[in-house]
Protein backbone atom coordinates (compact mmCIF):
# COMPACT_ATOMS: atom_id res chain seq x y z
CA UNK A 1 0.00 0.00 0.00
CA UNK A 2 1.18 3.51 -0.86
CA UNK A 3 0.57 6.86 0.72
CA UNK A 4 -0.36 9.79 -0.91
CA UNK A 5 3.50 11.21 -1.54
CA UNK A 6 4.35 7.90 -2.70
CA UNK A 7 1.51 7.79 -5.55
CA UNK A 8 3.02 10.71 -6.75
CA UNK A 9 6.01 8.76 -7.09
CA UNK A 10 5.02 5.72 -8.18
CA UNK A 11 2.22 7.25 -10.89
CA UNK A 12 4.20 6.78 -13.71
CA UNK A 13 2.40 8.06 -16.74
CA UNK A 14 -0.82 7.05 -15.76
CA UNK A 15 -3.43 10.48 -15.99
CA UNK A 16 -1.34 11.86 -19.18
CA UNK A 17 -3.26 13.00 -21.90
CA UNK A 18 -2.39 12.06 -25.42
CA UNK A 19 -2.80 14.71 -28.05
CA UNK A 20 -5.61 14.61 -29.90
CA UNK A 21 -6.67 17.33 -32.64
CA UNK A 22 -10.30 17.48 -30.96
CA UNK A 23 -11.04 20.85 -29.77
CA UNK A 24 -14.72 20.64 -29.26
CA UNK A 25 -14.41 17.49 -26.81
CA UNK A 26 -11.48 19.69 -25.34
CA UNK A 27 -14.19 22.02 -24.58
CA UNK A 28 -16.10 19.40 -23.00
CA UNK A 29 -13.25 18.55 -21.17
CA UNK A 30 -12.90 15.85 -22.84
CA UNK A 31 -9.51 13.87 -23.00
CA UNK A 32 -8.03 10.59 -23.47
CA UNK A 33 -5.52 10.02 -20.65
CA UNK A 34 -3.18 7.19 -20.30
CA UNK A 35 -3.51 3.97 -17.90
CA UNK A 36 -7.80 4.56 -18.73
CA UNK A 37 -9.99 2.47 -20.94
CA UNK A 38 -12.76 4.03 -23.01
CA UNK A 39 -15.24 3.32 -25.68
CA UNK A 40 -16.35 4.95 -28.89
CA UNK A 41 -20.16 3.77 -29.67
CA UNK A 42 -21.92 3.82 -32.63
CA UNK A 43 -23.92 2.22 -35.28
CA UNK A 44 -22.56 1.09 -38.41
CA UNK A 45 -21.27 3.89 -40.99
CA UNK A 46 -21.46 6.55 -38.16
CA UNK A 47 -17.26 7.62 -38.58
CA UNK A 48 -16.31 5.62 -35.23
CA UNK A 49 -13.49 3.78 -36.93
CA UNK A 50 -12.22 7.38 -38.77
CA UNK A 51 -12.22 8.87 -35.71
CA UNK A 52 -9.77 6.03 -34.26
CA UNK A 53 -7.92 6.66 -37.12
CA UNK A 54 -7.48 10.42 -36.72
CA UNK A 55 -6.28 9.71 -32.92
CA UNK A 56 -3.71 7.10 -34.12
CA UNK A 57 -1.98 9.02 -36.90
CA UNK A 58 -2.62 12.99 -35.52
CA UNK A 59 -0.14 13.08 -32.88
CA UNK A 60 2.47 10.82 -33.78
CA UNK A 61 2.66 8.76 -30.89
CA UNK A 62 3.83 4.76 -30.21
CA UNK A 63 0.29 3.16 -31.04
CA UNK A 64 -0.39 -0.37 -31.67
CA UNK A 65 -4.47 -0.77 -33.74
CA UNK A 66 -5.76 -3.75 -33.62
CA UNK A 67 -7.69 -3.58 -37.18
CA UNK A 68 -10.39 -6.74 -37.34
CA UNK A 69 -13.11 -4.51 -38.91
CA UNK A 70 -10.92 -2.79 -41.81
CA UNK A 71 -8.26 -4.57 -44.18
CA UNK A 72 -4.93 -3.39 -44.51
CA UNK A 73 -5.19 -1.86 -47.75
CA UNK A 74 -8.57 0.59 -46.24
CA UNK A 75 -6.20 1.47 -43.23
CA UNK A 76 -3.10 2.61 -44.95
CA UNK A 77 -5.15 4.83 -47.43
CA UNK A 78 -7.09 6.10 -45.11
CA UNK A 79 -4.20 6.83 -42.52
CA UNK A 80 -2.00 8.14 -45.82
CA UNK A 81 -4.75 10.70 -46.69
CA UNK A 82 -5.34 11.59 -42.77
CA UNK A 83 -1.63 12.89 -42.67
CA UNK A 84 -1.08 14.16 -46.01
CA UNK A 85 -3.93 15.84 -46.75
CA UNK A 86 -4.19 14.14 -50.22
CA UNK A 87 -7.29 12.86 -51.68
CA UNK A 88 -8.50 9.43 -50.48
CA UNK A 89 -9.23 8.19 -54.04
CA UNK A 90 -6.05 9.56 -55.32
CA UNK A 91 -4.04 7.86 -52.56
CA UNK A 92 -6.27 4.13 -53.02
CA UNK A 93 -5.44 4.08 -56.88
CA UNK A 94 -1.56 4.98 -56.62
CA UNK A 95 -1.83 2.37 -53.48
CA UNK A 96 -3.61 -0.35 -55.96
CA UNK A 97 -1.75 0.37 -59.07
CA UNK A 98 1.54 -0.44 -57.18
CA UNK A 99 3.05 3.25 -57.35
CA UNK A 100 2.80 3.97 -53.45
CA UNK A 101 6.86 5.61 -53.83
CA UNK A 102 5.33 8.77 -53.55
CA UNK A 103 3.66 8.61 -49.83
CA UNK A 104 7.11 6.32 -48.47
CA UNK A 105 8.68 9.26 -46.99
CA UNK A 106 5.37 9.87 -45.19
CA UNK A 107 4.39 6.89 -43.59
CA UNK A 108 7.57 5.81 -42.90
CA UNK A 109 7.84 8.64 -40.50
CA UNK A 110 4.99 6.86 -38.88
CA UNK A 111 7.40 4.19 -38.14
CA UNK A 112 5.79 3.22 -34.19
CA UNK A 113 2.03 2.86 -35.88
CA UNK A 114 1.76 -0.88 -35.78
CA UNK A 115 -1.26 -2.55 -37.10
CA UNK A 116 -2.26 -6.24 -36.42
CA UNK A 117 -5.29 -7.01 -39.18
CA UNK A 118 -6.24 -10.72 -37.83
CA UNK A 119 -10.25 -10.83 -37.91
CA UNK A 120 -10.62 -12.47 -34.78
CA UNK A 121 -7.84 -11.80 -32.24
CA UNK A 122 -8.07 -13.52 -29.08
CA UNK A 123 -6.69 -12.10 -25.75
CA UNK A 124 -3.52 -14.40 -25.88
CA UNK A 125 -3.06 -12.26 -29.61
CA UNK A 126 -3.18 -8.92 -27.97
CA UNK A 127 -1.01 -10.17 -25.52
CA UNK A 128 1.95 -11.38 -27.84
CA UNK A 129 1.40 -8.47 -29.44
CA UNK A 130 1.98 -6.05 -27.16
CA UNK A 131 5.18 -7.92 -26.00
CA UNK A 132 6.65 -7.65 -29.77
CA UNK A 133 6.00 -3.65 -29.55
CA UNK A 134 7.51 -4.01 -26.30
CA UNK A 135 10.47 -5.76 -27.58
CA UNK A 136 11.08 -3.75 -30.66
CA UNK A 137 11.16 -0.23 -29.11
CA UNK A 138 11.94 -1.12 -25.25
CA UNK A 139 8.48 0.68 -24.58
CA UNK A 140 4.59 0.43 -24.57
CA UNK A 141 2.24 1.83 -26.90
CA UNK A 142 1.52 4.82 -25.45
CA UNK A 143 -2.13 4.15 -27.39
CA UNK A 144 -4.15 0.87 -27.86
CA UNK A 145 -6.93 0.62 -30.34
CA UNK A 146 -9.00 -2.21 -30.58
CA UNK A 147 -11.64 -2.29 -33.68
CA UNK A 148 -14.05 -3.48 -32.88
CA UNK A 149 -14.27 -5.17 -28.93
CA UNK A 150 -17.09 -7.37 -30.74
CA UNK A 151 -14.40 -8.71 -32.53
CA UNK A 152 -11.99 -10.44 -29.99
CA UNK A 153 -12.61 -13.61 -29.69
CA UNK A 154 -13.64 -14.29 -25.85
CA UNK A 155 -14.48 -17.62 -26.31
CA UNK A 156 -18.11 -19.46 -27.11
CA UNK A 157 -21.36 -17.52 -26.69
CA UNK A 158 -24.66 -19.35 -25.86
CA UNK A 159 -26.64 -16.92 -24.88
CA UNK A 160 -27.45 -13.03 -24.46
CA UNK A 161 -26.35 -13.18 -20.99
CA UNK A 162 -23.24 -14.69 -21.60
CA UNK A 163 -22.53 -12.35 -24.39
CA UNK A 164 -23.28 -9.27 -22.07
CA UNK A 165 -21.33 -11.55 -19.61
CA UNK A 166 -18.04 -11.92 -21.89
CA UNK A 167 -18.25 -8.58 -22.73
CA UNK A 168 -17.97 -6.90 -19.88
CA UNK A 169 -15.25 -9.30 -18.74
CA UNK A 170 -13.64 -8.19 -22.32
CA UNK A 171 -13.60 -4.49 -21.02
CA UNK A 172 -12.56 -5.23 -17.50
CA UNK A 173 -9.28 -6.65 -19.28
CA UNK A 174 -8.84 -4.13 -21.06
CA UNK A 175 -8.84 -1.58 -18.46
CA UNK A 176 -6.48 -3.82 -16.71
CA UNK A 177 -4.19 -3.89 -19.68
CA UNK A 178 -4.39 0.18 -19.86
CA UNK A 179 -3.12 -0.11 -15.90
CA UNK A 180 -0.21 -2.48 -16.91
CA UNK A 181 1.06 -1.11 -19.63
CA UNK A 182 0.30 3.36 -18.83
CA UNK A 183 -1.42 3.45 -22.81
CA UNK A 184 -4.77 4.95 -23.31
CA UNK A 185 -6.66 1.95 -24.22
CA UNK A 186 -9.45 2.76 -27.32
CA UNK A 187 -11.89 0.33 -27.85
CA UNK A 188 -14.60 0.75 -30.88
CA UNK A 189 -18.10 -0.38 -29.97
CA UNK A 190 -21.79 -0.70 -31.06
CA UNK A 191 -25.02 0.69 -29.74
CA UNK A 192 -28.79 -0.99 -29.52
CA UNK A 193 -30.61 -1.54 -32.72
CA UNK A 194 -33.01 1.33 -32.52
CA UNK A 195 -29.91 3.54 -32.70
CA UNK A 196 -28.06 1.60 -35.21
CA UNK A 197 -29.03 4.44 -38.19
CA UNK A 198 -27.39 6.66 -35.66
CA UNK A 199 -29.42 9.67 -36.83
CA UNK A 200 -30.33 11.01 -33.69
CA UNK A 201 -28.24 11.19 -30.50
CA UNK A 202 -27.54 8.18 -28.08
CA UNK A 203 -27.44 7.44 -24.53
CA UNK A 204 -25.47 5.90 -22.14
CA UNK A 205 -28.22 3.37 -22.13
CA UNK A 206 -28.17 3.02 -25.75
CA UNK A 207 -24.76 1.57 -25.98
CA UNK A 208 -25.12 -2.62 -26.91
CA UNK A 209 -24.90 -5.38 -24.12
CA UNK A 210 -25.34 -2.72 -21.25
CA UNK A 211 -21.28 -2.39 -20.30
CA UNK A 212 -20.95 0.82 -19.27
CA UNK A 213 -19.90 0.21 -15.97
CA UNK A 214 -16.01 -0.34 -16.62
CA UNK A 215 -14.52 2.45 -19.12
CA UNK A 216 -13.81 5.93 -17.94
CA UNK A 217 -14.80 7.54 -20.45
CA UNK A 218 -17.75 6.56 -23.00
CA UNK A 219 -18.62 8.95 -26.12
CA UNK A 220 -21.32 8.00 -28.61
CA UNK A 221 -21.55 8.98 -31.99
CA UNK A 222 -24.40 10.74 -34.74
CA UNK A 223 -24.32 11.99 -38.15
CA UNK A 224 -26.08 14.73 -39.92
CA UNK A 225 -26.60 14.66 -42.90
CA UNK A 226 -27.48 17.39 -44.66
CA UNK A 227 -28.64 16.41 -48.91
CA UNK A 228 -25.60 18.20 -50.19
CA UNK A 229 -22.65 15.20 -49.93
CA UNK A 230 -21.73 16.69 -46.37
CA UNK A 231 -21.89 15.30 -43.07
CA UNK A 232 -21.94 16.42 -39.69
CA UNK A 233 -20.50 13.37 -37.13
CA UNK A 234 -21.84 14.55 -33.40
CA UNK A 235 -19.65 12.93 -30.23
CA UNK A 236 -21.12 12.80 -27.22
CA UNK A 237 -19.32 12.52 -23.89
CA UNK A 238 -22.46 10.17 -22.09
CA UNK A 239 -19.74 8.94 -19.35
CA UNK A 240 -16.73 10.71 -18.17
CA UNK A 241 -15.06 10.09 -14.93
CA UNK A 242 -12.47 13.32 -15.43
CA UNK A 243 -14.94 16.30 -16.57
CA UNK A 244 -18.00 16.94 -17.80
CA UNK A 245 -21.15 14.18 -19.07
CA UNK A 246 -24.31 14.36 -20.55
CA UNK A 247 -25.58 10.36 -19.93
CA UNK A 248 -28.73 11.73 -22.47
CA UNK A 249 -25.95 11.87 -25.27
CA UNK A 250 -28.20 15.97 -25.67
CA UNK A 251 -24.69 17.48 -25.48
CA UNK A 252 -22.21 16.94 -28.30
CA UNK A 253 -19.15 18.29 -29.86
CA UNK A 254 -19.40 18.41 -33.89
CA UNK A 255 -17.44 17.61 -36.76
CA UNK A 256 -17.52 18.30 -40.31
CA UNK A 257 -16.74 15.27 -42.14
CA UNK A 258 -14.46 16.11 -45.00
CA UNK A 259 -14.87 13.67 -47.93
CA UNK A 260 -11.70 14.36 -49.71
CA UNK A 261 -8.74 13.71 -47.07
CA UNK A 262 -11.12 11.62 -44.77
CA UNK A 263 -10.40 13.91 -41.75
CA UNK A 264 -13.05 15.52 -38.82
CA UNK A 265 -12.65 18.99 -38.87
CA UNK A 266 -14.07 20.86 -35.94
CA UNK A 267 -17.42 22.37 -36.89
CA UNK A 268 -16.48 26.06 -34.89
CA UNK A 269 -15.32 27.09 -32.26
CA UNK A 270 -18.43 27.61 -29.86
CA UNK A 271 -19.53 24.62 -27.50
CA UNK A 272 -21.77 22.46 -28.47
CA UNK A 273 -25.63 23.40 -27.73
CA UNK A 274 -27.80 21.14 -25.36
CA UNK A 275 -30.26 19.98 -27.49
């Protein structure tokens, strides 16, 4: 057991905040701080996974994604046209067409964004892993992504109960590994079917197999859009154990999707209003 001067000394990195090029959820004081688990809900299409993305390649920072939901060949160009700027489709046919010499300087800089695109990891994957990153640069991600939680492989599933069962044992090792290792732990989630269009904002009680009880922070996820080949993608902070929470998912910070580059560009500079 530790006394209060010797947390301080024994803390670590745990409470750091990574960077993250979010300003609205700044405003909401919002922030994703290292040794915590959270979760990013939403239905399918809503811009959960992009938004990973964005965290993982904005601030250049040891990150290890664990990619089940998207192939290798969506991640890179997606990730290439996050940090250069360049159009998506631009970057997917010079990717495809085998002329990718262009964009080597640029990911290459990227060098400690490690990707691991098995379908269905299981824990004992994560695991080995995490002790390769470990091994190659003598330190731990400082982020862990893992797309989506649904997706790791937590053994057999007979029933609703044990599925809301495994989960939540899913998430309670995944806040352990966030302790263990002083990363930010990310995991991408879904939310209950009469949210799935994700058209209007969700709850706390909207997020799927009723897990809430472990991450430290929890933001869910809506899109407007608006008949003109824009779209709006709304987070809302519904749980936050550091700052401020709206469980009604009424307050959000907002995002203009843009289309060419793939990136969330903050919508302006006011907060968010309560809706």
């Amino acid at each position: 057991m530790y006394s209060l001067a010797q947390s301080v000394e024994i803390r670590g990195a745990a409470g750091e905040p990574i960077p993250h090029p979010f300003r609205g959820l700044s405003k909401l004081e919002v922030e994703f701080r290292r040794s915590e688990f959270s979760l990013v809900a939403a239905g399918p299409g809503t811009g959960k996974s992009l938004f990973a993305a964005m965290l993982a390649t904005w601030g250049n920072i040891p990150c290890l994604y664990f990619s089940a939901d998207s192939s290798a060949a969506t991640q890179t160009a997606r990730a290439t046209a996050m940090i250069t700027g360049d159009n998506v489709q631009g970057v997917k046919d010079a990717l495809l067409g085998g002329d990718f010499s262009r964009y080597e300087k640029v990911t290459g800089a990227r060098w400690w964004l490690r990707y691991n695109f098995d379908a269905r990891p299981k824990p004992s994957d994560i695991e080995r892993h995490l002790l390769c990153y470990y091994e190659i640069y003598n330190i731990n991600p400082h982020l862990i992504i893992v797309d989506n939680v649904t997706n790791v492989d937590t053994g057999n599933v007979g029933d609703a109960e044990s599925y809301t069962f495994g989960l939540e044992g899913l998430c309670e090792y995944l806040s352990e590994m966030a302790r263990v290792t002083n990363a930010h732990v990310l995991g991408l989630h879904h939310v209950k079917g009469e949210y799935a269009d994700g058209l209007n904002p969700i709850p706390l009680s909207g997020v799927k197999g009723q897990i809430s009880r472990v991450p430290n922070l929890i933001l869910t996820a809506h899109k407007e859009i608006d008949g003109m080949n824009s779209r709006i993608l709304n987070f809302s902070p519904v749980k936050n154990r550091e700052g401020f929470e709206d469980s009604s998912g009424g307050t959000f910070a907002s995002f203009r999707l843009n289309r060419t580059n793939l990136r969330l560009e903050d919508l302006d500079d006011e907060l968010p209003a309560y809706v």
